[in-house]
C-alpha atoms as a PDB file:
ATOM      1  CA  UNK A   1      67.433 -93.263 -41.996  1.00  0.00           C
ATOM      2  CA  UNK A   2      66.645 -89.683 -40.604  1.00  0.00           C
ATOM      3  CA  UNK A   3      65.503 -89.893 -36.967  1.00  0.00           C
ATOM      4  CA  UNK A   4      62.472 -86.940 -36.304  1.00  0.00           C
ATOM      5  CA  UNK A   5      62.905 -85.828 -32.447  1.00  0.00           C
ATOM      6  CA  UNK A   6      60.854 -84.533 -30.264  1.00  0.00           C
ATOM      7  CA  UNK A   7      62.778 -81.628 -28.358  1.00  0.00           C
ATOM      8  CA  UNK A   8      61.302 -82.250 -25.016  1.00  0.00           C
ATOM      9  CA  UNK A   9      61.895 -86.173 -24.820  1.00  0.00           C
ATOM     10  CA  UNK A  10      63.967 -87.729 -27.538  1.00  0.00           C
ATOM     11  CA  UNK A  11      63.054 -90.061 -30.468  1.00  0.00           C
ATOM     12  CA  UNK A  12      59.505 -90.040 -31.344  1.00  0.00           C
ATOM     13  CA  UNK A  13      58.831 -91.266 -34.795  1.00  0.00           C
ATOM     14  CA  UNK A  14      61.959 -91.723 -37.998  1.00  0.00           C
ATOM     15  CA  UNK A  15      62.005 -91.118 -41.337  1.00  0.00           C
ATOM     16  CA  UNK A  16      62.863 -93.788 -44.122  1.00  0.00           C
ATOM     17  CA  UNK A  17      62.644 -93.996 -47.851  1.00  0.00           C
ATOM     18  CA  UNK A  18      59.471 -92.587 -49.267  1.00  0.00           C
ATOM     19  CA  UNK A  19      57.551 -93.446 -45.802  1.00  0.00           C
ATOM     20  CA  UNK A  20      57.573 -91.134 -42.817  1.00  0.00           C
ATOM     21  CA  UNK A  21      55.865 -91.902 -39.355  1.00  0.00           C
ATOM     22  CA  UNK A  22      55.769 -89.638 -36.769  1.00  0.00           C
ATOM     23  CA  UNK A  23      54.265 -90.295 -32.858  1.00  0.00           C
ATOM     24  CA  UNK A  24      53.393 -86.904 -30.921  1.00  0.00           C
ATOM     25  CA  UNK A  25      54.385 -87.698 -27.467  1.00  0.00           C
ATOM     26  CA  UNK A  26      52.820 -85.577 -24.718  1.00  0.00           C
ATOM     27  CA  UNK A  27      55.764 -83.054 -23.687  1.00  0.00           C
ATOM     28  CA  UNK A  28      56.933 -83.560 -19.531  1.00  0.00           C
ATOM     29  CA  UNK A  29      55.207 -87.128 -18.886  1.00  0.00           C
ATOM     30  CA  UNK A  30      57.882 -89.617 -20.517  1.00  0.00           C
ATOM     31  CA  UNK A  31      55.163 -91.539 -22.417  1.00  0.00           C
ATOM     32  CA  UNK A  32      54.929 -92.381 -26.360  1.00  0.00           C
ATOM     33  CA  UNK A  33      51.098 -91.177 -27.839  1.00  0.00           C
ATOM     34  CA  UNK A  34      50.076 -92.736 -31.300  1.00  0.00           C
ATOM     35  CA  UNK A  35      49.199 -90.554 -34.419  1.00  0.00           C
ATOM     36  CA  UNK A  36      46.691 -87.534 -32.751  1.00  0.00           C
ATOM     37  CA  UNK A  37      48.436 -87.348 -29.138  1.00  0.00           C
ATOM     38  CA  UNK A  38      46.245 -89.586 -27.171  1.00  0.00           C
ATOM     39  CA  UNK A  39      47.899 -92.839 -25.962  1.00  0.00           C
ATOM     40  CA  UNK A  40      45.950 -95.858 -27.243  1.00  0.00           C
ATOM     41  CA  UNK A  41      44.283 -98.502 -24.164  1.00  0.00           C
ATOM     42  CA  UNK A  42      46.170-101.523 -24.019  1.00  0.00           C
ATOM     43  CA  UNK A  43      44.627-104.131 -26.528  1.00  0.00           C
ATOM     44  CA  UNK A  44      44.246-106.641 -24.041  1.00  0.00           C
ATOM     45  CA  UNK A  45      42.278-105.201 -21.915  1.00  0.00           C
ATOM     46  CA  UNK A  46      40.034-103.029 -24.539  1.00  0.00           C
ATOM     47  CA  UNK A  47      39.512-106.460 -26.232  1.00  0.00           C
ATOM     48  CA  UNK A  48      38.308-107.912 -22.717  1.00  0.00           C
ATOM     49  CA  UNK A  49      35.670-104.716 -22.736  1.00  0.00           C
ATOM     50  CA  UNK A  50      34.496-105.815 -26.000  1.00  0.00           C
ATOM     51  CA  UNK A  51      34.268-109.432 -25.174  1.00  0.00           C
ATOM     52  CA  UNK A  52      32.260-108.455 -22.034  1.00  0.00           C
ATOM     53  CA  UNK A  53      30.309-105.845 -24.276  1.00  0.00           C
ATOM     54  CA  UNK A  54      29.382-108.428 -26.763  1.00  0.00           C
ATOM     55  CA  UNK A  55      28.434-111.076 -24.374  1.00  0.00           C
ATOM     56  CA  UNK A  56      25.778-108.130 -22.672  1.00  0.00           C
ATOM     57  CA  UNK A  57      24.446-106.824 -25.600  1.00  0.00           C
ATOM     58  CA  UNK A  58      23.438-110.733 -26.702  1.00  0.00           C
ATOM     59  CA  UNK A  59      21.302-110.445 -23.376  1.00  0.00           C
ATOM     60  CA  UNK A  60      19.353-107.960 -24.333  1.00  0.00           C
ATOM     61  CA  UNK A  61      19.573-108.121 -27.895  1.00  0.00           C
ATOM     62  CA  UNK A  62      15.754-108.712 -28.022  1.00  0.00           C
ATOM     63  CA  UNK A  63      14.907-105.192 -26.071  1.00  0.00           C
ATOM     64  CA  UNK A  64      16.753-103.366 -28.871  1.00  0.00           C
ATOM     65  CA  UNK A  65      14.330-102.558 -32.036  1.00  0.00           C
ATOM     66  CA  UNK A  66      16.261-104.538 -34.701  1.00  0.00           C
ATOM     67  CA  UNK A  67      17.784-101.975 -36.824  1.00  0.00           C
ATOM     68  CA  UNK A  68      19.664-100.411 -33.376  1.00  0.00           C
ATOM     69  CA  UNK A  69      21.062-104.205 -32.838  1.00  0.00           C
ATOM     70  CA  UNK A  70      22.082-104.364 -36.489  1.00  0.00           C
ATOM     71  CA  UNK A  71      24.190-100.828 -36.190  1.00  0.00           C
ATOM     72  CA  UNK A  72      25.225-101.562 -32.943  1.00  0.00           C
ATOM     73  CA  UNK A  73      26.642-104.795 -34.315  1.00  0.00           C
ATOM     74  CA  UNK A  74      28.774-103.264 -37.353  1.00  0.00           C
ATOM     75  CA  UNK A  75      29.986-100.562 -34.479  1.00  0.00           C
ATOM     76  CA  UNK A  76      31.349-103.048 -32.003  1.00  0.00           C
ATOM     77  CA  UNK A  77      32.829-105.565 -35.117  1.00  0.00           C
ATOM     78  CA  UNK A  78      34.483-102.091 -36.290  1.00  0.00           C
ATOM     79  CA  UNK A  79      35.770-101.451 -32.826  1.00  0.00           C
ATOM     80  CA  UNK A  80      37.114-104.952 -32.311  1.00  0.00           C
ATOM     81  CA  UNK A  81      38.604-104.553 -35.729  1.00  0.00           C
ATOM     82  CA  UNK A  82      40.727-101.377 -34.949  1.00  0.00           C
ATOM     83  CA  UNK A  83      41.658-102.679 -31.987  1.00  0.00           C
ATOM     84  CA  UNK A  84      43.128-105.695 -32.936  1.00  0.00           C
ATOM     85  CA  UNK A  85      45.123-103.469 -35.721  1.00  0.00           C
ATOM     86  CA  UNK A  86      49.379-103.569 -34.859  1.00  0.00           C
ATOM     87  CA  UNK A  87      48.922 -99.626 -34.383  1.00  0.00           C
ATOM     88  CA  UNK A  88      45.125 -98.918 -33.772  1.00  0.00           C
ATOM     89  CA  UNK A  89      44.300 -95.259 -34.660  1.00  0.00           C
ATOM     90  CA  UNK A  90      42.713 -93.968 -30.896  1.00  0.00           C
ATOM     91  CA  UNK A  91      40.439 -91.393 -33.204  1.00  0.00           C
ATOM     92  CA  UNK A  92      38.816 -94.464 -34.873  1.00  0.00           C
ATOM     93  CA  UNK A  93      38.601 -95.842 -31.567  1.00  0.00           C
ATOM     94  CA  UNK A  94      36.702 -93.407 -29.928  1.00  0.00           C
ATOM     95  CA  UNK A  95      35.015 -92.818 -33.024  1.00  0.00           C
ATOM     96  CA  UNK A  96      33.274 -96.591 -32.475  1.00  0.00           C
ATOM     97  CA  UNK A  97      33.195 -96.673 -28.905  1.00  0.00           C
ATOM     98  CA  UNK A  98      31.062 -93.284 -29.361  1.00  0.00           C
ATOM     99  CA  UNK A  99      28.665 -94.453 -31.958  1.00  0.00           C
ATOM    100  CA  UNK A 100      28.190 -97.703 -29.375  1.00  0.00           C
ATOM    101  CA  UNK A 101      27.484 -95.631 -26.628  1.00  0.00           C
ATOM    102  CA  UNK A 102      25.500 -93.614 -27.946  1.00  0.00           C
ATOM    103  CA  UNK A 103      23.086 -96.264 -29.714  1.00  0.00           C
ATOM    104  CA  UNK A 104      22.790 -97.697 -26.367  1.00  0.00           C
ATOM    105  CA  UNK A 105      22.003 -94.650 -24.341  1.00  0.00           C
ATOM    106  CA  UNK A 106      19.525 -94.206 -26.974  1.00  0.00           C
ATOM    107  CA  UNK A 107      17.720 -97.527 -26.549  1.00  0.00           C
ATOM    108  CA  UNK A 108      17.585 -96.844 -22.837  1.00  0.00           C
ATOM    109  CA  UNK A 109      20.356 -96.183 -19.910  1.00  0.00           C
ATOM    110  CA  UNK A 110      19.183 -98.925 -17.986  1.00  0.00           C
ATOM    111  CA  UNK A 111      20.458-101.784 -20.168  1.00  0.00           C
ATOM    112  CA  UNK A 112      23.051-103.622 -19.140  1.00  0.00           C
ATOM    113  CA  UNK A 113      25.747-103.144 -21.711  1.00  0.00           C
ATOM    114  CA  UNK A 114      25.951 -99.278 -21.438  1.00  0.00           C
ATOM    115  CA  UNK A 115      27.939 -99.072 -18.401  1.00  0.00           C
ATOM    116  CA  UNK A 116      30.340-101.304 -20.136  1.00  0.00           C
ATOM    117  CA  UNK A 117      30.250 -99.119 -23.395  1.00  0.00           C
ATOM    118  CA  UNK A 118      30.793 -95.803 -21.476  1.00  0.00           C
ATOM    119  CA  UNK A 119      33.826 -97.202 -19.819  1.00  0.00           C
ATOM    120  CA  UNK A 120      35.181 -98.595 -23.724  1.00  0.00           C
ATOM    121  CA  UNK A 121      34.423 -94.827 -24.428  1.00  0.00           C
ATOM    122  CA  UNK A 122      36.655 -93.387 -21.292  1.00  0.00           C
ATOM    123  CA  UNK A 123      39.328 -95.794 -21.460  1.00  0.00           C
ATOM    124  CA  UNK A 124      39.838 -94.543 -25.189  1.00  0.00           C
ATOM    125  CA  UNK A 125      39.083 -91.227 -24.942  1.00  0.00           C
ATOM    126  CA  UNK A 126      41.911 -91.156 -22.491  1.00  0.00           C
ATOM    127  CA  UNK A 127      40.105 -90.967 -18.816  1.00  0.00           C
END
């Protein structure tokens, strides 16, 4: 097995067989990034968010015309999804947390559920 390093910090990914993986790390901070240099949230506590999310949006549910709560329901169950992958890809992450936010600024900015969907958004957009 070939090891790939990263100049600046050591190890960051190896080679093996006909299957390569490779982690970016960001150079001078010590810390390990996953596939497109932006560290993924801890699953825990993004899977918390989307409890928390999904237990908002079912309060309001009714205020949201019912093709909104029918996207806004395949974009959280993606979410969830990718998060509970072993190595969830943060671009797909912020990919869903976006399309969530933004249905729910849409339907209005005074609903519950999209302060807790614009923090999923900055925790995995990184800040």
């Amino acid at each position: 097995m070939a090891e790939v390093r990263n100049t600046f910090k050591g190890p960051v990914g190896s080679v093996s067989g006909d299957h390569a993986k490779v982690n970016i790390g960001n150079v001078g901070d010590g810390t390990g990034t996953v596939n497109d240099g932006v560290a993924a949230p801890e699953v825990p506590a993004l899977l918390e968010l989307i409890e928390q999310l999904r237990a908002e949006i079912a309060q309001v549910r009714a205020e949201l015309p019912e093709r909104d709560a029918a996207e806004l329901d395949t974009a959280v169950a993606q979410l969830e999804e990718e998060a509970r992958l072993p190595e969830p890809q943060p671009s797909r992450l912020r990919r869903f947390a976006r399309t969530v936010r933004d249905i729910l600024a849409d339907a209005g900015e005074t609903l519950a559920p999209f302060g807790t969907a614009v923090g999923i958004y900055s925790a995995v957009a990184g800040g």
